[in-house]
N, C-alpha and C. Protein backbone atom coordinates (compact mmCIF):
# COMPACT_ATOMS: atom_id res chain seq x y z
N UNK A 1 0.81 -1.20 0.00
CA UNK A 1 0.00 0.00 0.00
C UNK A 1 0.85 1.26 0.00
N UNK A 2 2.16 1.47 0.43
CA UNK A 2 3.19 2.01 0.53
C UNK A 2 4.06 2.45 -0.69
N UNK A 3 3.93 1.05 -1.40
CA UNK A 3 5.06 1.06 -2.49
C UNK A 3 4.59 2.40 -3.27
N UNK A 4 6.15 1.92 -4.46
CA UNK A 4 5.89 2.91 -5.64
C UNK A 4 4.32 3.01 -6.88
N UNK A 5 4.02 1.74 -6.39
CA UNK A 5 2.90 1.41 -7.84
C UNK A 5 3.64 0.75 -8.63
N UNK A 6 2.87 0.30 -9.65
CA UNK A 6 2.81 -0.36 -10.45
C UNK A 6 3.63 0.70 -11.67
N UNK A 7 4.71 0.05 -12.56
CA UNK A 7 5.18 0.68 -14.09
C UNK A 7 6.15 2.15 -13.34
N UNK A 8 6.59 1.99 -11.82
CA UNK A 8 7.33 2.87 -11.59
C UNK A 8 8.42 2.35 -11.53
N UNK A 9 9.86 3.26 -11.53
CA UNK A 9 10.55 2.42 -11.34
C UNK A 9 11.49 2.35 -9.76
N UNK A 10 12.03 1.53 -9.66
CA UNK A 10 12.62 1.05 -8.23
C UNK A 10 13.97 1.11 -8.31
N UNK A 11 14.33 0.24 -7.15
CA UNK A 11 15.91 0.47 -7.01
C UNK A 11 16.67 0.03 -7.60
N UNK A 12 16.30 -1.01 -8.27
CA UNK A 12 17.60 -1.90 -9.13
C UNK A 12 17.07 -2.24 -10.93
N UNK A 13 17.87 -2.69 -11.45
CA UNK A 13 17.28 -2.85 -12.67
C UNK A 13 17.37 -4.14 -12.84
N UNK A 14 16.73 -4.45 -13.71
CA UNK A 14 16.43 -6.36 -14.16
C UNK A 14 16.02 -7.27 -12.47
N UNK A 15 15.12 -6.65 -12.42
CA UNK A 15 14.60 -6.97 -10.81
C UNK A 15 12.34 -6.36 -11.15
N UNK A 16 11.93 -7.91 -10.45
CA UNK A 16 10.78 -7.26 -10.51
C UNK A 16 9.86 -7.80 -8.68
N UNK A 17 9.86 -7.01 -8.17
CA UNK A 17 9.87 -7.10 -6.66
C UNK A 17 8.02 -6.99 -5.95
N UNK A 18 7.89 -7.59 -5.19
CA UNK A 18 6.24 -7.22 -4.36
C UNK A 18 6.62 -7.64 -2.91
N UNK A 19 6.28 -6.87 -2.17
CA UNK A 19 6.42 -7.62 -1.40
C UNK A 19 4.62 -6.74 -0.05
N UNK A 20 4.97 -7.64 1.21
CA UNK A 20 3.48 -8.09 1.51
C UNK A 20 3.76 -8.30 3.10
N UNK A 21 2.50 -8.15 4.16
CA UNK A 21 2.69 -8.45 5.54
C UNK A 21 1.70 -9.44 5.61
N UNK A 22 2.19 -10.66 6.17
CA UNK A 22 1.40 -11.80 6.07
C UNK A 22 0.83 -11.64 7.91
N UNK A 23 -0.10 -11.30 7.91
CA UNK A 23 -0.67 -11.11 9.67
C UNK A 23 -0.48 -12.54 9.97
N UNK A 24 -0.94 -13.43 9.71
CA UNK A 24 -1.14 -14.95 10.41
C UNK A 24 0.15 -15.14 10.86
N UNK A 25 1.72 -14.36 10.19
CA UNK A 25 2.88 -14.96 10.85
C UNK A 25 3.86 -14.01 11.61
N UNK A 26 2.82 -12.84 11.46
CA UNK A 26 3.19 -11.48 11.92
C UNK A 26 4.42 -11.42 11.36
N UNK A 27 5.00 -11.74 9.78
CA UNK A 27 5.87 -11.00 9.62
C UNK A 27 5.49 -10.57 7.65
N UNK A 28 6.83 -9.32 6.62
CA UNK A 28 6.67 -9.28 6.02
C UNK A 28 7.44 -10.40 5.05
N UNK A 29 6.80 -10.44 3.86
CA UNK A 29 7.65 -11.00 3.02
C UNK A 29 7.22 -10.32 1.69
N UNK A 30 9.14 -10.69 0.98
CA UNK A 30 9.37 -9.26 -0.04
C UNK A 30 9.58 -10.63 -1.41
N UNK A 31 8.71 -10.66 -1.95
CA UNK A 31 9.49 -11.70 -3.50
C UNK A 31 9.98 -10.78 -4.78
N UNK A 32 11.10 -11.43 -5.12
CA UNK A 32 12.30 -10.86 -5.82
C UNK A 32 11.95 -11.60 -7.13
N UNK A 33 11.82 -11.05 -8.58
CA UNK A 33 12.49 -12.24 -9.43
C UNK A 33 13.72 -11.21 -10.15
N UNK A 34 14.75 -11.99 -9.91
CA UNK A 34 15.63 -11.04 -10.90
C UNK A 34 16.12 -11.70 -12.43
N UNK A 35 16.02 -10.52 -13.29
CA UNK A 35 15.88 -11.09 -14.87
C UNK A 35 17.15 -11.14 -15.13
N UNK A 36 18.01 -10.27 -14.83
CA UNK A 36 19.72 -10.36 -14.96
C UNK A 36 20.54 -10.79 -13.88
N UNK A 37 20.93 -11.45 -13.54
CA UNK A 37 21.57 -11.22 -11.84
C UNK A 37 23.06 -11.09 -12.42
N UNK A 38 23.48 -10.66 -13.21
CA UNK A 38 24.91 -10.02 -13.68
C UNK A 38 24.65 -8.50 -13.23
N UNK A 39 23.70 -7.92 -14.31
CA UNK A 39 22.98 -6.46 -13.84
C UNK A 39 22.90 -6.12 -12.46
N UNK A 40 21.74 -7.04 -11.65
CA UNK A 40 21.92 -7.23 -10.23
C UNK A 40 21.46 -7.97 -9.24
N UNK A 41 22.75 -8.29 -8.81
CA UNK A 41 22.90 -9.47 -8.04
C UNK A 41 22.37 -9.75 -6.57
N UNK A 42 22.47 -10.94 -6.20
CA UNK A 42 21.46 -11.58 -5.04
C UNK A 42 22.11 -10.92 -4.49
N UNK A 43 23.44 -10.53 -4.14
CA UNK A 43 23.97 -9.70 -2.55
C UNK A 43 23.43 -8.16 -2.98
N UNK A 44 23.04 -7.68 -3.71
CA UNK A 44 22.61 -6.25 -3.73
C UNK A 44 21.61 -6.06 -3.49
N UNK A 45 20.47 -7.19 -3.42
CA UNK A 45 18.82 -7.16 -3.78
C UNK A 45 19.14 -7.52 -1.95
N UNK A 46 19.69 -8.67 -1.30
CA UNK A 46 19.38 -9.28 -0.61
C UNK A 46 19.90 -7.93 0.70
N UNK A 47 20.87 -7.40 0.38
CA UNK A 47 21.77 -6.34 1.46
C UNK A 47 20.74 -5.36 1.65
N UNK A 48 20.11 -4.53 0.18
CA UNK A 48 19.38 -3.46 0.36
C UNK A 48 17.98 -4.06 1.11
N UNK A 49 17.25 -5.00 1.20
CA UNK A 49 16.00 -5.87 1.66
C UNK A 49 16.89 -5.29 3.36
N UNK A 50 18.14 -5.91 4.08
CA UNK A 50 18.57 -5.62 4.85
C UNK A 50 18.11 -4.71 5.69
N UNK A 51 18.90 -3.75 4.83
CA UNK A 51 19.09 -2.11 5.16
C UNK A 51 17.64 -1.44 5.40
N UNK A 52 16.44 -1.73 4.50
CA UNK A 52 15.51 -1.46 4.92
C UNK A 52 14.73 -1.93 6.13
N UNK A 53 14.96 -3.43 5.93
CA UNK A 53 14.31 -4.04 7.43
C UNK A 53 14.86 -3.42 8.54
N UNK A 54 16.07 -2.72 8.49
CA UNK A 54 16.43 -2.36 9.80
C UNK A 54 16.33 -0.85 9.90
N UNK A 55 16.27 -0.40 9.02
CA UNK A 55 15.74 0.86 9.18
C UNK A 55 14.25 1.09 9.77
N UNK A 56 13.59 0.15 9.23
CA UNK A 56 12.00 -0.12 9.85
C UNK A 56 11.77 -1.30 11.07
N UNK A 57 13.06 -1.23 11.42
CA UNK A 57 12.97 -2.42 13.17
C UNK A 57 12.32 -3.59 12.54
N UNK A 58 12.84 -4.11 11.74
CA UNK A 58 12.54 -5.52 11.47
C UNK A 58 13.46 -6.12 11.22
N UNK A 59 13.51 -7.62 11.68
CA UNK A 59 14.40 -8.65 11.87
C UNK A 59 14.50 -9.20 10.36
N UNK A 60 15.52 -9.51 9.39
CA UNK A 60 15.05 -10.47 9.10
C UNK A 60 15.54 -12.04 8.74
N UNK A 61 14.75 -12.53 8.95
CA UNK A 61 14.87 -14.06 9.13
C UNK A 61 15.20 -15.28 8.21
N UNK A 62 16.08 -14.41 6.98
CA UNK A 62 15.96 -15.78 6.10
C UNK A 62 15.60 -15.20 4.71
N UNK A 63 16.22 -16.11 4.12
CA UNK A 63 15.45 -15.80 2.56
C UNK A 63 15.38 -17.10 2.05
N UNK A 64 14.81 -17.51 0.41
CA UNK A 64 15.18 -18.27 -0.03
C UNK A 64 15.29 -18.32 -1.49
N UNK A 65 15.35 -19.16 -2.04
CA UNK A 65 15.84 -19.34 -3.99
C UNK A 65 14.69 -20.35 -4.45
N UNK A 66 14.14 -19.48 -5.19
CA UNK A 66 13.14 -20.39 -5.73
C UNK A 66 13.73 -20.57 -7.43
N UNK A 67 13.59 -22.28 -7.75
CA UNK A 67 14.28 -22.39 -8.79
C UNK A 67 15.42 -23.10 -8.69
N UNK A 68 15.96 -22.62 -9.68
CA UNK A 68 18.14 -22.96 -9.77
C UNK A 68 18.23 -21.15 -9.71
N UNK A 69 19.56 -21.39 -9.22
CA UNK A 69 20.63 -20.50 -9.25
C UNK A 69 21.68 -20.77 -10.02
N UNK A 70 22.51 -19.69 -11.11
CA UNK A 70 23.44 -20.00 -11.62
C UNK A 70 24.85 -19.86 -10.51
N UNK A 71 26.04 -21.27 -10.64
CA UNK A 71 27.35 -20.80 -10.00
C UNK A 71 27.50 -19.42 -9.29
N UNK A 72 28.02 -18.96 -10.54
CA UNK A 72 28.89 -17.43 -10.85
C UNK A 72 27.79 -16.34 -9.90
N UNK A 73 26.47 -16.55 -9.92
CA UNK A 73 25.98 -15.77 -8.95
C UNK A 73 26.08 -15.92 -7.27
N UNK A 74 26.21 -17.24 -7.32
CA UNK A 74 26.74 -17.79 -5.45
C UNK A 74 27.75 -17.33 -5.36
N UNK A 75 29.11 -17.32 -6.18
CA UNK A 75 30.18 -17.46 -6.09
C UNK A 75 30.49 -15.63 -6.08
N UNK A 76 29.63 -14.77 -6.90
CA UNK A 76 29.84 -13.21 -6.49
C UNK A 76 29.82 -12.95 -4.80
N UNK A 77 28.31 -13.68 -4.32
CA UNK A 77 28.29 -13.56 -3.41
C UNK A 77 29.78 -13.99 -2.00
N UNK A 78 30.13 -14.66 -2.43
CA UNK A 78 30.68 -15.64 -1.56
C UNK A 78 32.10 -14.49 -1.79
N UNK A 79 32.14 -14.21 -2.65
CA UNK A 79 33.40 -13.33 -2.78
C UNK A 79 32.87 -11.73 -2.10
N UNK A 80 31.55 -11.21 -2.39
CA UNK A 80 31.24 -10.04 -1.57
C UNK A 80 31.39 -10.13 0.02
N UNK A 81 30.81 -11.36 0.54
CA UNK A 81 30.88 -11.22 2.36
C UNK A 81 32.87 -11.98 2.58
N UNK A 82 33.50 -12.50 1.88
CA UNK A 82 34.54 -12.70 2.12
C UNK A 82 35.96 -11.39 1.78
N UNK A 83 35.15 -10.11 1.06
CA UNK A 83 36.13 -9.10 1.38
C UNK A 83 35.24 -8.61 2.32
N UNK A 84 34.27 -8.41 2.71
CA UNK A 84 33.50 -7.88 3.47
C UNK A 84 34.13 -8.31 5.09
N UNK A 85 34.46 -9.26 5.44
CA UNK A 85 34.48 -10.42 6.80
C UNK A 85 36.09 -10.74 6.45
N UNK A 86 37.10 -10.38 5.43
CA UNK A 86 38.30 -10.46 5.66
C UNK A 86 38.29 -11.93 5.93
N UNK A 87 37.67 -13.10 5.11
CA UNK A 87 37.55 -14.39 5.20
C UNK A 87 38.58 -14.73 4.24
N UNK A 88 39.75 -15.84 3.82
CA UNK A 88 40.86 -16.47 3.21
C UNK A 88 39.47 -17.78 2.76
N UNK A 89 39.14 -17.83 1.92
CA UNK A 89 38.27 -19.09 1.51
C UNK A 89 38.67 -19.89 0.03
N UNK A 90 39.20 -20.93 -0.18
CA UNK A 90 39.54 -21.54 -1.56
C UNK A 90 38.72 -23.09 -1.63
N UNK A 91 38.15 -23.37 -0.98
CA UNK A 91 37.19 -24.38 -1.66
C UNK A 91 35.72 -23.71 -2.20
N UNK A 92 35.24 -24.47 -3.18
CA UNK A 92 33.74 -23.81 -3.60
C UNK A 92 32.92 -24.34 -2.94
N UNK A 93 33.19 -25.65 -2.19
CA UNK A 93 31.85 -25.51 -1.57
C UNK A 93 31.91 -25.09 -0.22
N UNK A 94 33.02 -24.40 0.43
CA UNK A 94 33.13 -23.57 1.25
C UNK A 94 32.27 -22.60 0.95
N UNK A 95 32.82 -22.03 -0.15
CA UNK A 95 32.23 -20.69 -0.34
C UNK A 95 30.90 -20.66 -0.58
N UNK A 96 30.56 -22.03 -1.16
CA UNK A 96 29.01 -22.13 -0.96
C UNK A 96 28.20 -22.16 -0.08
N UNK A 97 28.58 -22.86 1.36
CA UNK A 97 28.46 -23.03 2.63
C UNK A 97 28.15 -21.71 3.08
N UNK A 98 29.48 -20.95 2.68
CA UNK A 98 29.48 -19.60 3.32
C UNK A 98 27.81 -18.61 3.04
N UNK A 99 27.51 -18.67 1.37
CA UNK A 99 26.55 -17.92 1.28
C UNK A 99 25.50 -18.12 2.02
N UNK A 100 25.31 -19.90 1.69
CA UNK A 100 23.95 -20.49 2.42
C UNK A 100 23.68 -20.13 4.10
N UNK A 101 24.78 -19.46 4.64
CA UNK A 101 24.54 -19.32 5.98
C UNK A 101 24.44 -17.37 5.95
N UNK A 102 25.07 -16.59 5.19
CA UNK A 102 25.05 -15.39 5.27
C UNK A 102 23.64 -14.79 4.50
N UNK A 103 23.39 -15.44 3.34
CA UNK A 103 21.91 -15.01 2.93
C UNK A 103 20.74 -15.84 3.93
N UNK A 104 20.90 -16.70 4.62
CA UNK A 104 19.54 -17.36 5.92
C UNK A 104 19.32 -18.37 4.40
N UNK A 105 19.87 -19.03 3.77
CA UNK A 105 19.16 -19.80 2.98
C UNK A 105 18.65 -21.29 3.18
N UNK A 106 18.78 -21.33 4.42
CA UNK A 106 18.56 -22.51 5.22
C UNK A 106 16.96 -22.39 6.37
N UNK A 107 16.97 -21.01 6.30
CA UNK A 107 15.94 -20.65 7.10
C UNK A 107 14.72 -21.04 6.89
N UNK A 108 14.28 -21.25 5.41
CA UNK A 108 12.81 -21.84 5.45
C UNK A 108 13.08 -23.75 5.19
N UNK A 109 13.83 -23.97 4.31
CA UNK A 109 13.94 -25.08 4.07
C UNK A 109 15.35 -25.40 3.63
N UNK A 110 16.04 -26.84 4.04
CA UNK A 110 16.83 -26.56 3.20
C UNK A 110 17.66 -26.54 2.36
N UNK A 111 18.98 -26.17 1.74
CA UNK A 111 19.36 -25.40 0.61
C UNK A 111 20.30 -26.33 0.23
N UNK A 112 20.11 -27.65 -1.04
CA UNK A 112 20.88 -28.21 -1.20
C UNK A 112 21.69 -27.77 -2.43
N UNK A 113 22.66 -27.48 -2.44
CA UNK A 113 23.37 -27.06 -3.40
C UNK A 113 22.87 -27.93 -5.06
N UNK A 114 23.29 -29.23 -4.75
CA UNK A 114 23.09 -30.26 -5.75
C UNK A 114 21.79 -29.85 -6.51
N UNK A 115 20.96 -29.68 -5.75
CA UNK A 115 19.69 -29.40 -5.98
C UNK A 115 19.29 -28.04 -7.04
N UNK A 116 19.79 -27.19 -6.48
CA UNK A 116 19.71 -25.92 -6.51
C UNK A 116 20.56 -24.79 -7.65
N UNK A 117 21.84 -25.33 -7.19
CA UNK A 117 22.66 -24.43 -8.73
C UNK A 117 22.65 -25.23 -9.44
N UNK A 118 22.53 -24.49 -10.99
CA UNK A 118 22.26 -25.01 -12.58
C UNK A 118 23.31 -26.27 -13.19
N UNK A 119 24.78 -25.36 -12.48
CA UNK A 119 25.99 -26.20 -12.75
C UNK A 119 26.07 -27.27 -12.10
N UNK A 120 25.54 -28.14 -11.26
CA UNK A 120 25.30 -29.08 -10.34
C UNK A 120 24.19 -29.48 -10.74
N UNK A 121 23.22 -29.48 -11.12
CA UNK A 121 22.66 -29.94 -11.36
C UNK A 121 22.02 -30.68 -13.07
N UNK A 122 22.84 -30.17 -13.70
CA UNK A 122 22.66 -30.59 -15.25
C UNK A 122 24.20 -31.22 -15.53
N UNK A 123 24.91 -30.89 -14.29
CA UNK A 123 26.50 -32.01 -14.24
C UNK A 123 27.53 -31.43 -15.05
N UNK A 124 28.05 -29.83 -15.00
CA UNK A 124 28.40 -29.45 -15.63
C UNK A 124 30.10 -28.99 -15.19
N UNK A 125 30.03 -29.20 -13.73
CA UNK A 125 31.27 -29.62 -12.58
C UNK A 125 31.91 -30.92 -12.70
N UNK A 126 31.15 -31.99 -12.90
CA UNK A 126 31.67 -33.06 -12.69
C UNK A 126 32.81 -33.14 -13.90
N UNK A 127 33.76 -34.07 -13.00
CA UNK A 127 35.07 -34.70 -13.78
C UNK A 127 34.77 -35.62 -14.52
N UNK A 128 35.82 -35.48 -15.46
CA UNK A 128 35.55 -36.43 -16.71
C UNK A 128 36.64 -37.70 -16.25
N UNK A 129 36.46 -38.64 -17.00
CA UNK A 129 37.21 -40.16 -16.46
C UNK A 129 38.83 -39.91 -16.21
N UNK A 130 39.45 -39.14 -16.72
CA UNK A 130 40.79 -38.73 -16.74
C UNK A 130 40.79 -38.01 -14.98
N UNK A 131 40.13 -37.17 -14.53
CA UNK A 131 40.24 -36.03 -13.76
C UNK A 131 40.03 -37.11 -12.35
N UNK A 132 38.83 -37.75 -13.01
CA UNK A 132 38.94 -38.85 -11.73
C UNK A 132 39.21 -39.80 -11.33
N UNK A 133 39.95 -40.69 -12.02
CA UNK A 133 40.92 -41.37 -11.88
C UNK A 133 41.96 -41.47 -11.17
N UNK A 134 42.68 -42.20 -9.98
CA UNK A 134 43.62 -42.84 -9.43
C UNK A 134 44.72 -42.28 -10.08
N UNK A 135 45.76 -42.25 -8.86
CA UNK A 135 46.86 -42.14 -9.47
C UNK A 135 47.49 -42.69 -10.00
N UNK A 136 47.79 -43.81 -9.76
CA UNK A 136 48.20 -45.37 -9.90
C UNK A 136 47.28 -45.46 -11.61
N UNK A 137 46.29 -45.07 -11.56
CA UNK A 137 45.61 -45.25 -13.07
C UNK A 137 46.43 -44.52 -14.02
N UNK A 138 46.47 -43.02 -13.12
CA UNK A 138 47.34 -42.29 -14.48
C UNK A 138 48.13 -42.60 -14.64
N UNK A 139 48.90 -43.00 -13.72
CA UNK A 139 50.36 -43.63 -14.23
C UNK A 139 50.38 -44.71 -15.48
N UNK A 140 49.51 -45.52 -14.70
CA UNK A 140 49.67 -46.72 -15.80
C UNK A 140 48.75 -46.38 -17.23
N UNK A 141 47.99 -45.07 -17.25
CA UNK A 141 47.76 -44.80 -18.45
C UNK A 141 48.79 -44.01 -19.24
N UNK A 142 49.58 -43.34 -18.39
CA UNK A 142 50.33 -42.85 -18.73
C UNK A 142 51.43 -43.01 -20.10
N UNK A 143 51.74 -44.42 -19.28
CA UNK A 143 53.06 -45.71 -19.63
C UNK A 143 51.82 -46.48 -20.30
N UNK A 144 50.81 -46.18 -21.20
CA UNK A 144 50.41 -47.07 -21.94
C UNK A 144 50.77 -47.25 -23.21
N UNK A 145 50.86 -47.86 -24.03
CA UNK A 145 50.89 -47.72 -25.75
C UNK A 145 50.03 -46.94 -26.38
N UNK A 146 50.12 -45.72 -25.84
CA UNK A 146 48.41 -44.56 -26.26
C UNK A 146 49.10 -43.20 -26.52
N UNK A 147 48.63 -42.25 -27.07
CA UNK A 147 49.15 -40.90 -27.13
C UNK A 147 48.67 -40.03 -26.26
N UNK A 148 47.39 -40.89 -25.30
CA UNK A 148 46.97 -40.34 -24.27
C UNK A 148 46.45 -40.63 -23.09
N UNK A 149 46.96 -40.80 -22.52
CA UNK A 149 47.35 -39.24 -21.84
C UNK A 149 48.53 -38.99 -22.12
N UNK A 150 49.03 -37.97 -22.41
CA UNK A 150 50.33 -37.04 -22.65
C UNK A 150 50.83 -36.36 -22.29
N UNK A 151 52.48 -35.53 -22.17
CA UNK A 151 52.84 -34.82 -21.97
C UNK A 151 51.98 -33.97 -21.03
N UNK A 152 51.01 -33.26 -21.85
CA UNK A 152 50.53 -32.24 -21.77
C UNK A 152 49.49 -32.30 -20.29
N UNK A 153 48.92 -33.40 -20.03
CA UNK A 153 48.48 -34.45 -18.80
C UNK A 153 49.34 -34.24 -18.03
N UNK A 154 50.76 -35.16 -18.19
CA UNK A 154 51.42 -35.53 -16.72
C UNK A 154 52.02 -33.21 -16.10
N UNK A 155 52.12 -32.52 -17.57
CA UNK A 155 52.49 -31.18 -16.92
C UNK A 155 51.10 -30.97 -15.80
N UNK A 156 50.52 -31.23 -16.79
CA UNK A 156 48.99 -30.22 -15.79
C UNK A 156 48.91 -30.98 -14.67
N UNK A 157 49.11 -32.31 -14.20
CA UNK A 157 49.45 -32.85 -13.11
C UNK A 157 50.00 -32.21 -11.98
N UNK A 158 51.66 -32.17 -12.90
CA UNK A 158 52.31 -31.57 -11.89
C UNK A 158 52.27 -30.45 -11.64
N UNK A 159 51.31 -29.25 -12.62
CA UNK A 159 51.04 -27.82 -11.85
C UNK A 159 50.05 -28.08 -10.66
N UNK A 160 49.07 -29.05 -10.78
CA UNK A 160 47.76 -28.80 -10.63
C UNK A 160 48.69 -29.60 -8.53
N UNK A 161 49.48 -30.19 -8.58
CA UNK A 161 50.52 -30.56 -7.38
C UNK A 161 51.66 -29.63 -6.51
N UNK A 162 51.87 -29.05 -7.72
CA UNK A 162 52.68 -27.93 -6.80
C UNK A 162 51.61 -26.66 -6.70
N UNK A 163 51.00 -26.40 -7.30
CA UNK A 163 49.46 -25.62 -7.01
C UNK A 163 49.13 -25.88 -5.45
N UNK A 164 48.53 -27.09 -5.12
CA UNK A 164 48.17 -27.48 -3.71
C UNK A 164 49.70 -27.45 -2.80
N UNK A 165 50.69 -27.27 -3.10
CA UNK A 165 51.78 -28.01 -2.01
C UNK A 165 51.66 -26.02 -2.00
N UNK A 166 51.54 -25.32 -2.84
CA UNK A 166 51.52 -23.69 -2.44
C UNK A 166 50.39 -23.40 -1.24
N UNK A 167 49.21 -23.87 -1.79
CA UNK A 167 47.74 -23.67 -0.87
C UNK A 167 47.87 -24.41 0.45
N UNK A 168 48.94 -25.34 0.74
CA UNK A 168 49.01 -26.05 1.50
C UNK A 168 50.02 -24.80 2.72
N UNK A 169 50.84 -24.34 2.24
CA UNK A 169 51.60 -23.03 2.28
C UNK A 169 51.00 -22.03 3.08
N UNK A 170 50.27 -21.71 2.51
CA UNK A 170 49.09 -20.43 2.43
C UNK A 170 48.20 -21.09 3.73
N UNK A 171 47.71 -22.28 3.74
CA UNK A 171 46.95 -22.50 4.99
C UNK A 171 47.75 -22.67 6.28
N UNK A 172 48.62 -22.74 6.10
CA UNK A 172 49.91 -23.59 7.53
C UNK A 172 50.25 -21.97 8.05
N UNK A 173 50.16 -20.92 7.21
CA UNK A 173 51.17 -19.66 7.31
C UNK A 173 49.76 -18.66 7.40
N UNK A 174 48.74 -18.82 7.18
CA UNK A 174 47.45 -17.51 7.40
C UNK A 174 47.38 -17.30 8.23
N UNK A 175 47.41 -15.98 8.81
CA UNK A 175 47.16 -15.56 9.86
C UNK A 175 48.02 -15.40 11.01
N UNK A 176 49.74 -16.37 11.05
CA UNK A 176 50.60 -16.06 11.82
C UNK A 176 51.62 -14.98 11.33
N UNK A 177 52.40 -14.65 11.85
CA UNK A 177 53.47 -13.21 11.85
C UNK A 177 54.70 -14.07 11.76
């Protein structure tokens, strides 16, 4: 009864918003659909929802995702509250963890990743037979009579090894002087 009306425009763009006071649970609820979330994203829609609830003494309790979510939009997030909170985070489903607890996405029901983002769920993460494979496999595919796996394999190996023996580095040494 408050709002702008209808064909006005609001705070964000590629965003189409209503939101409503449900008496039976004495609280409000605000539904979001956003048409771009590159344009603008769940931490901008979800922060400003924030900022208002607390400007108007309201708690609030949660949100949730109706649908799939793409990656790259969790993963903005997860990178906004981790410069935000001065958090060191390198797994994704850390960082997934992380959102699901900083947006309340657990609060109504909840939030299985698998379920939920696009890339997980149409299998677009998963490793291919090479990636998951044994070591002991690569080897002996290695040393097979094949052209592949190759060179080009056992390098990315050994970046993808001294890569972790660095991160391994980086975790032993964060945070001490």
């Amino acid at each position: 009864e408050q709002g702008r009306g209808q064909d006005k425009p609001g705070k964000f763009k590629a965003c189409r918003a209503i939101g409503w006071y449900l008496n039976e649970h004495k609280m409000a609820q605000v539904s979001i659909n956003l048409t771009d979330y590159a344009t603008t994203g769940l931490i901008n829609v979800y922060e400003e929802c924030r900022k208002i609830a607390k400007d108007l003494k309201i708690a609030v309790v949660g949100s949730q995702l109706v649908g799939l979510v793409p990656l790259s939009a969790m993963l903005a997030a997860a990178d906004h509250y981790m410069d935000k909170e001065e958090l060191f985070i390198t797994e994704e489903s850390q960082k997934i963890r992380l959102v699901i607890e900083r947006l309340g996405l657990d609060a109504i029901d909840k939030f299985k990743p698998e379920d939920r983002i696009i890339e997980y769920v149409v299998g677009l993460n998963k490793p291919g037979p090479l990636l998951s494979s044994t070591v002991e496999s690569f080897v002996r595919q290695l040393g097979a009579r094949s052209s592949t796996p190759g060179g080009g394999s056992a390098a990315a190996l050994m970046a993808a090894m001294g890569a972790s023996l660095g991160s391994m580095v980086g975790w032993m040494t964060f945070g001490k002087r």
